[in-house]
PDB file of N, CA and C in Angstrom:
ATOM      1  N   UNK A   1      43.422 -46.096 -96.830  1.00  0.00           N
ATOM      2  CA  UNK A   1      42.669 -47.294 -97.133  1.00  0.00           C
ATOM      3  C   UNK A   1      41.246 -46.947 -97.568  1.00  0.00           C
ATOM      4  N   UNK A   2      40.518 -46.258 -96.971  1.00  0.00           N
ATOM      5  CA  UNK A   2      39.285 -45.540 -97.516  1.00  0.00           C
ATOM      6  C   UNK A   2      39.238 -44.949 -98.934  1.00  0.00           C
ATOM      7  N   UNK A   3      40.232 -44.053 -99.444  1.00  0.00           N
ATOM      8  CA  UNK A   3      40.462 -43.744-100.705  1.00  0.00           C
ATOM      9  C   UNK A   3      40.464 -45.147-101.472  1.00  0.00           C
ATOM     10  N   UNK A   4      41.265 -46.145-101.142  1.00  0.00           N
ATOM     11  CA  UNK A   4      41.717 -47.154-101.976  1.00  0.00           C
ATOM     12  C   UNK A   4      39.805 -47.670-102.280  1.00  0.00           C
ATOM     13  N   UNK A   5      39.841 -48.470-100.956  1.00  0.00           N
ATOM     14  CA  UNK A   5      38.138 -48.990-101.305  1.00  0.00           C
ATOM     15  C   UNK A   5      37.078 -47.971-101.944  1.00  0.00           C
ATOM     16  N   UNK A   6      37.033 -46.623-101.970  1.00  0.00           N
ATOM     17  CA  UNK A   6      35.813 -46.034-102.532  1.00  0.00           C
ATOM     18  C   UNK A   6      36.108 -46.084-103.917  1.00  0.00           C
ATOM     19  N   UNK A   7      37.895 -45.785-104.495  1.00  0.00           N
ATOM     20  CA  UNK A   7      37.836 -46.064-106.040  1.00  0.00           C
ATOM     21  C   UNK A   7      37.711 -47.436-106.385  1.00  0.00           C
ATOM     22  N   UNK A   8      37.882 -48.361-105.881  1.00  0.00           N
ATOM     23  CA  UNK A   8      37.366 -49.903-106.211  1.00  0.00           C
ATOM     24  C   UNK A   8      36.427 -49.893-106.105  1.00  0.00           C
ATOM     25  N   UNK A   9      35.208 -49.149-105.663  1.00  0.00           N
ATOM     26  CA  UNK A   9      33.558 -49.440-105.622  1.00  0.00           C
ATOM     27  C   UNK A   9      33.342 -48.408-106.893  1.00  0.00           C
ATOM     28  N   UNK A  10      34.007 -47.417-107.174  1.00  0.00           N
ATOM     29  CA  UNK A  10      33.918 -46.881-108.074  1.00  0.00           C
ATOM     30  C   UNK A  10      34.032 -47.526-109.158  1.00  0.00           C
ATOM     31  N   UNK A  11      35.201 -48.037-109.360  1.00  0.00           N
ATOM     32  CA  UNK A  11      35.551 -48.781-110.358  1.00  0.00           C
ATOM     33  C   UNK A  11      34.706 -50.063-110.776  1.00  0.00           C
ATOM     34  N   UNK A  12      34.108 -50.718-109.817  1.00  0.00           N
ATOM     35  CA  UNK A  12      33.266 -52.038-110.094  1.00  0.00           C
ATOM     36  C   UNK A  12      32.067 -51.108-110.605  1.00  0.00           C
ATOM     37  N   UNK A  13      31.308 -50.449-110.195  1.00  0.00           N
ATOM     38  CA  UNK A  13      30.281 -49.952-110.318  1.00  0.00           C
ATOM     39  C   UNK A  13      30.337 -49.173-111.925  1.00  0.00           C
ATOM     40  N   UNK A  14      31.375 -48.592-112.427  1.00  0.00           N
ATOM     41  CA  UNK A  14      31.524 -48.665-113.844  1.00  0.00           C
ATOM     42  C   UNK A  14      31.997 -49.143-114.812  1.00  0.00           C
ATOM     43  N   UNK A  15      32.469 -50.369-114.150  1.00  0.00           N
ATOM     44  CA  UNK A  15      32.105 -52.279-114.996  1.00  0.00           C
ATOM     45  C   UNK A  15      30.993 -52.377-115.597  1.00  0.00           C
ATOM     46  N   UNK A  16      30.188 -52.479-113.994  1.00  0.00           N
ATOM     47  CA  UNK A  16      28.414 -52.676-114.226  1.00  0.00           C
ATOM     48  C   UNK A  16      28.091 -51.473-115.165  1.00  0.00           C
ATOM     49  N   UNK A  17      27.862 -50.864-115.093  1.00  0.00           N
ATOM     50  CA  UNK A  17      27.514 -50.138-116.034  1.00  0.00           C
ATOM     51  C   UNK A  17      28.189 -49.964-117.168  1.00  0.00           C
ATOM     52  N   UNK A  18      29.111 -50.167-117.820  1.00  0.00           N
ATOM     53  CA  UNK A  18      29.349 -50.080-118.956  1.00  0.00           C
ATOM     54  C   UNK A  18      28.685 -51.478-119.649  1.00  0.00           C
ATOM     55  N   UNK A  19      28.808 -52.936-119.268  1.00  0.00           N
ATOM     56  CA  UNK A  19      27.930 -54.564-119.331  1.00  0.00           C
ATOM     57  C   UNK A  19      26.507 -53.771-119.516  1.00  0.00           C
ATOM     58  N   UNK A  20      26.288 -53.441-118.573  1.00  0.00           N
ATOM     59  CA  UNK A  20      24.837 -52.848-119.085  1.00  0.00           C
ATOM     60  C   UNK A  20      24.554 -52.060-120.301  1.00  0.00           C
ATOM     61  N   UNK A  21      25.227 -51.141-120.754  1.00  0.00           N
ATOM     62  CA  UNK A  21      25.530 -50.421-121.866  1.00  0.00           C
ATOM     63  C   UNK A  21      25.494 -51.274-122.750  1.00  0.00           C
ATOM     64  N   UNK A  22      26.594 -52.147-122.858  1.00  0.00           N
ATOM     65  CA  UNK A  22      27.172 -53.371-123.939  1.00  0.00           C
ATOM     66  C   UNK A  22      25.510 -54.228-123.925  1.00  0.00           C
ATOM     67  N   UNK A  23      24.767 -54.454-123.150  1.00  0.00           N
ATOM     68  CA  UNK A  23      24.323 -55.697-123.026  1.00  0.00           C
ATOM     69  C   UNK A  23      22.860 -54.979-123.904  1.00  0.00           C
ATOM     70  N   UNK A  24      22.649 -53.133-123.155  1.00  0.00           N
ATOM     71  CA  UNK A  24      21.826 -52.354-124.338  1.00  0.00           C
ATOM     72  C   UNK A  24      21.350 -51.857-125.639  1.00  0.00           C
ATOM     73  N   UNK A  25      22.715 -52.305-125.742  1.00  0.00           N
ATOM     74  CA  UNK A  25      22.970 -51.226-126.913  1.00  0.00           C
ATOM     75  C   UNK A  25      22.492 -51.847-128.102  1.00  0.00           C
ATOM     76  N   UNK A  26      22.003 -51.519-128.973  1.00  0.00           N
ATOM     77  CA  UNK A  26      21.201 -52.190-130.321  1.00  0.00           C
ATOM     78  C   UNK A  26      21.959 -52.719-131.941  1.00  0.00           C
ATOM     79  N   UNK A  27      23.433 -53.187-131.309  1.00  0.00           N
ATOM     80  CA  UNK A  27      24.119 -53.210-132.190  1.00  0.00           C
ATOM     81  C   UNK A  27      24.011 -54.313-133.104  1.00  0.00           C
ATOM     82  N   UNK A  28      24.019 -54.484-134.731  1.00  0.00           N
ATOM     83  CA  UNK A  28      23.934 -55.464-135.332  1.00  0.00           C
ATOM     84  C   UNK A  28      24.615 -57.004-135.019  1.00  0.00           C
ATOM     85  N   UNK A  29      25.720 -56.781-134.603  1.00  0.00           N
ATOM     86  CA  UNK A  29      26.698 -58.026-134.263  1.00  0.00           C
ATOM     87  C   UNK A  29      26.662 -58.317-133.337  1.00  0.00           C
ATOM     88  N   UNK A  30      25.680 -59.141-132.627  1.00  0.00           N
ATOM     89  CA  UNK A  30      25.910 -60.200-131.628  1.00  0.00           C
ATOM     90  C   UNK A  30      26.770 -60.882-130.588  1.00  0.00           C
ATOM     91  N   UNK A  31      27.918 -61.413-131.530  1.00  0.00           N
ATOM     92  CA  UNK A  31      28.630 -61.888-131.228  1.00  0.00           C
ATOM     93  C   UNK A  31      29.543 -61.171-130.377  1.00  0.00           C
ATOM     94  N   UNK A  32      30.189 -59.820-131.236  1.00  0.00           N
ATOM     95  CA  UNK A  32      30.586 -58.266-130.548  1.00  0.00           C
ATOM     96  C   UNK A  32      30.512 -57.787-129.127  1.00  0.00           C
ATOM     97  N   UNK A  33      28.824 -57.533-129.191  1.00  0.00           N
ATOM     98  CA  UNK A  33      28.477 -57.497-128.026  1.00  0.00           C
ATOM     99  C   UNK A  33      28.190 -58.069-126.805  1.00  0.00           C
ATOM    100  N   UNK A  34      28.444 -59.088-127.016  1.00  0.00           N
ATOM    101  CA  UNK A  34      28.860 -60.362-125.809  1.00  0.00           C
ATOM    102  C   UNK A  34      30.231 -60.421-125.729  1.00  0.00           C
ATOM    103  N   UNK A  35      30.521 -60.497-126.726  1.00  0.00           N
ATOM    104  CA  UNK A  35      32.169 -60.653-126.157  1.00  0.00           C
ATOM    105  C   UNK A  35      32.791 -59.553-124.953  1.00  0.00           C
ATOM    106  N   UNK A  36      32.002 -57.840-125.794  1.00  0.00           N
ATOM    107  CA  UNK A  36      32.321 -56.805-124.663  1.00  0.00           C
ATOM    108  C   UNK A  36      31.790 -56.690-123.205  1.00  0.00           C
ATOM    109  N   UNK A  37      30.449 -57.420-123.351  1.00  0.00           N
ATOM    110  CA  UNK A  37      29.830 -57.413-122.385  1.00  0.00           C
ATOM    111  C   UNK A  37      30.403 -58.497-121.316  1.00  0.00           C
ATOM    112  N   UNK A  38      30.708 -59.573-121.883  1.00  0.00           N
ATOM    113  CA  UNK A  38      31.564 -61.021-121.023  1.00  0.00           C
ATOM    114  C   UNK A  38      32.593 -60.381-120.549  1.00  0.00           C
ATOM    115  N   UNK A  39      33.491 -59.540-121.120  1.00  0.00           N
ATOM    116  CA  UNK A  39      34.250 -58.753-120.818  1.00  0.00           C
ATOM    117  C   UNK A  39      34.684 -57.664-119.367  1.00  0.00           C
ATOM    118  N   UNK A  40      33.557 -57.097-119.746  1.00  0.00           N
ATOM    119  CA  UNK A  40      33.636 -56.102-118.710  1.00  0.00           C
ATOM    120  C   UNK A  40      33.068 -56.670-117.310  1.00  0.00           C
ATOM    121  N   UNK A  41      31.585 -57.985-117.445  1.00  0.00           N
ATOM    122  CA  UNK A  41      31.890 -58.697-116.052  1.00  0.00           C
ATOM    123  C   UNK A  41      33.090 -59.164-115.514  1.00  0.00           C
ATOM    124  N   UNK A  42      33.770 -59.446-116.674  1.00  0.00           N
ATOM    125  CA  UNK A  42      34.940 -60.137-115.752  1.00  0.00           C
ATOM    126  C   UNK A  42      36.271 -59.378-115.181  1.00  0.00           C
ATOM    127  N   UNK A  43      36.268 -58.080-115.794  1.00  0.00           N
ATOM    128  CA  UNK A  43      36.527 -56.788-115.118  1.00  0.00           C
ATOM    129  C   UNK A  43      36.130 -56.845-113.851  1.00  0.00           C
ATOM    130  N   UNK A  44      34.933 -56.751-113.550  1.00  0.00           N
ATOM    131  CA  UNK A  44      34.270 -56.376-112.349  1.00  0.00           C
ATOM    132  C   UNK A  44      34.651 -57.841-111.496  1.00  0.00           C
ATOM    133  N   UNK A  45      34.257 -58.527-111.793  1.00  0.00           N
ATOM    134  CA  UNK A  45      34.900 -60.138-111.152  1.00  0.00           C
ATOM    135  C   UNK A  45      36.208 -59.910-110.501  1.00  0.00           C
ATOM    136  N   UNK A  46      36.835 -59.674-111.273  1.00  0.00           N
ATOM    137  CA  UNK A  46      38.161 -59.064-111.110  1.00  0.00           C
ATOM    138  C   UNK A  46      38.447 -58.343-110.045  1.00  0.00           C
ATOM    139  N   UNK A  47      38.211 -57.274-110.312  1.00  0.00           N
ATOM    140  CA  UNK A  47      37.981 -55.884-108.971  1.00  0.00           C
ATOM    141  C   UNK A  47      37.739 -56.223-107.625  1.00  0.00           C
ATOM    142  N   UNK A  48      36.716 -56.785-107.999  1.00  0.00           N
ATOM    143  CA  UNK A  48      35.628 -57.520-106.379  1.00  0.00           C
ATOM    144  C   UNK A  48      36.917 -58.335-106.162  1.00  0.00           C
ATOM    145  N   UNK A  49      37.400 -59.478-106.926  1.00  0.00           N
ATOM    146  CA  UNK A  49      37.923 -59.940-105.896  1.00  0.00           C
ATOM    147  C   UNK A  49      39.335 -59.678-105.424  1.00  0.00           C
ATOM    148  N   UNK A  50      40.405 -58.519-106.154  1.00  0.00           N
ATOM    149  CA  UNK A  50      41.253 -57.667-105.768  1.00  0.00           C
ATOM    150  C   UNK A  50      40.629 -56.781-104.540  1.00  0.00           C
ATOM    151  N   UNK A  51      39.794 -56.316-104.546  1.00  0.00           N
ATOM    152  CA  UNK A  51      39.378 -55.505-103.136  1.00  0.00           C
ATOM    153  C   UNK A  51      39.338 -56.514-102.288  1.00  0.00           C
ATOM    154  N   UNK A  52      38.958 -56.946-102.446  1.00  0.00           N
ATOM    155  CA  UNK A  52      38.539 -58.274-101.626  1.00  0.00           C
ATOM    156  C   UNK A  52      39.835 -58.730-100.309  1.00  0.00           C
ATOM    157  N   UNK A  53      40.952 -59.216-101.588  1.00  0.00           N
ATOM    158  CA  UNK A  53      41.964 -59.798-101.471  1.00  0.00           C
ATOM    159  C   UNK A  53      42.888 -58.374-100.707  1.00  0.00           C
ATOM    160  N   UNK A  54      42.576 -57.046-100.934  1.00  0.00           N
ATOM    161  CA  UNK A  54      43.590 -56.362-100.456  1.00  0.00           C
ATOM    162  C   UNK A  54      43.188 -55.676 -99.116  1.00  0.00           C
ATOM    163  N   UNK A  55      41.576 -55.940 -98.755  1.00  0.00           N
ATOM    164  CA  UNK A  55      41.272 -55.487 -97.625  1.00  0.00           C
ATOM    165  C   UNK A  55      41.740 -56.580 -96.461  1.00  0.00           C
ATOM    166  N   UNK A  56      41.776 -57.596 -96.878  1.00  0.00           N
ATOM    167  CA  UNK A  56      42.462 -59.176 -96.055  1.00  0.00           C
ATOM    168  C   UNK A  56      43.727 -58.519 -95.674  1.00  0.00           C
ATOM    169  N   UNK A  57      44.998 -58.426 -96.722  1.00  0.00           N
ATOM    170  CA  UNK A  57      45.782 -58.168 -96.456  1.00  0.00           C
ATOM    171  C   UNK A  57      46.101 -56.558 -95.351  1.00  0.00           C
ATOM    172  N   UNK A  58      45.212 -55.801 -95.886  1.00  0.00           N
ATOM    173  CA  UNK A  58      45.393 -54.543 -94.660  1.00  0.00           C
ATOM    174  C   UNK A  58      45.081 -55.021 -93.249  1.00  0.00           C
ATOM    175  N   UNK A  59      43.973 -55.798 -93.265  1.00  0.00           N
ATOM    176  CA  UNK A  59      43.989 -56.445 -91.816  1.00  0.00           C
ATOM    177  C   UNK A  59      45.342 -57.066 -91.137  1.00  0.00           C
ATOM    178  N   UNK A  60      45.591 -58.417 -92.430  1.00  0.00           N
ATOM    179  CA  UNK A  60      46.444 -59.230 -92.147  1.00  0.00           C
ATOM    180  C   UNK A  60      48.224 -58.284 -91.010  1.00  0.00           C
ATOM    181  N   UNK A  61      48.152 -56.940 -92.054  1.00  0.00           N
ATOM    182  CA  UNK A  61      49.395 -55.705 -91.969  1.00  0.00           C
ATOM    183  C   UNK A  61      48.755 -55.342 -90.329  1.00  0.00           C
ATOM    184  N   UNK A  62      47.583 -54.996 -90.325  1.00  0.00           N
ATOM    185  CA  UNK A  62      47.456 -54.404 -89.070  1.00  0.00           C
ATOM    186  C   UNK A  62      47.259 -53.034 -89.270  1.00  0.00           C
ATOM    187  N   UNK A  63      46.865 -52.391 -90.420  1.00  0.00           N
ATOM    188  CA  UNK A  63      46.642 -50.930 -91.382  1.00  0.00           C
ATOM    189  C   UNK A  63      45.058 -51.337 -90.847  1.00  0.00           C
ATOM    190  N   UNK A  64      44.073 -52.151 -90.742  1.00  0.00           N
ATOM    191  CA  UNK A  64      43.236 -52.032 -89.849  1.00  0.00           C
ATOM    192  C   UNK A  64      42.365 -52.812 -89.417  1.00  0.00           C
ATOM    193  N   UNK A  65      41.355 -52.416 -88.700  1.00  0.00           N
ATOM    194  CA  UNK A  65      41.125 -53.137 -87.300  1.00  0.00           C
ATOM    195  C   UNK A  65      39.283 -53.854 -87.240  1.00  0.00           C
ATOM    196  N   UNK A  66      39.102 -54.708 -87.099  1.00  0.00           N
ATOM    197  CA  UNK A  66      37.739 -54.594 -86.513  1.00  0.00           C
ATOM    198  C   UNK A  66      37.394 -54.175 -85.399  1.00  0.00           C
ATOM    199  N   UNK A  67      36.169 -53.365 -85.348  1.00  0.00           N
ATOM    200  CA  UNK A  67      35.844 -53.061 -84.374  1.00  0.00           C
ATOM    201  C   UNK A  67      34.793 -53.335 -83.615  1.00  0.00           C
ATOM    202  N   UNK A  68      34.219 -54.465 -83.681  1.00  0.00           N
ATOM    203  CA  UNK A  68      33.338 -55.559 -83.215  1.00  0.00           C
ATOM    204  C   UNK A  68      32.159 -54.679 -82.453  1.00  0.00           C
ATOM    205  N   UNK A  69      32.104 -53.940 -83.037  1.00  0.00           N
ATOM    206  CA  UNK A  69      30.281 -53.029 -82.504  1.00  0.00           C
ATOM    207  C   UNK A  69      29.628 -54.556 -83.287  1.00  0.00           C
ATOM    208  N   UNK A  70      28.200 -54.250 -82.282  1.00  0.00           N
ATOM    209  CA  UNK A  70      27.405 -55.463 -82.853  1.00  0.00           C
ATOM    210  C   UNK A  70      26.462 -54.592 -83.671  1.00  0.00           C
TER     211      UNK A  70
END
C-alpha cells in the first residue's frame, strides 16, 4: 500500500508540473495550450481522487488501520 500511494503522489505531482509547463510555455496558440493545460489538471483531479477512493477502500478491506496517535 505504501508503494501504491508514493506512485500516486508521484504521479499527481507530475500532472502539476507538466500544467505548469503547458501554462509556461510561450507558445503561439492559445487555445492549444489551455486545452493541454485543462487537461493535465484534470489528470491530477483524477488521481487525487482515485487515491483517495482506494485508500477508503484498503481501510474499508482491513489492508489498513488507523492508529489514532493524537
Amino acid at each position: 500500500m505504501k508503494y501504491l500511494v508514493f506512485i500516486a503522489f508521484v504521479a499527481i505531482l507530475g500532472s502539476l508540473i507538466a500544467a505548469l509547463v503547458f501554462m509556461m510555455n510561450g507558445s503561439s496558440d492559445e487555445t492549444t495550450r489551455s486545452k493541454r493545460m485543462a487537461k493535465s489538471l484534470a489528470i491530477r483531479v483524477g488521481l487525487s481522487i482515485m487515491l483517495f477512493a482506494s485508500i477508503l477502500l484498503a481501510w474499508k478491506l482491513g489492508l489498513i488501520e488507523p492508529t489514532g496517535r493524537p
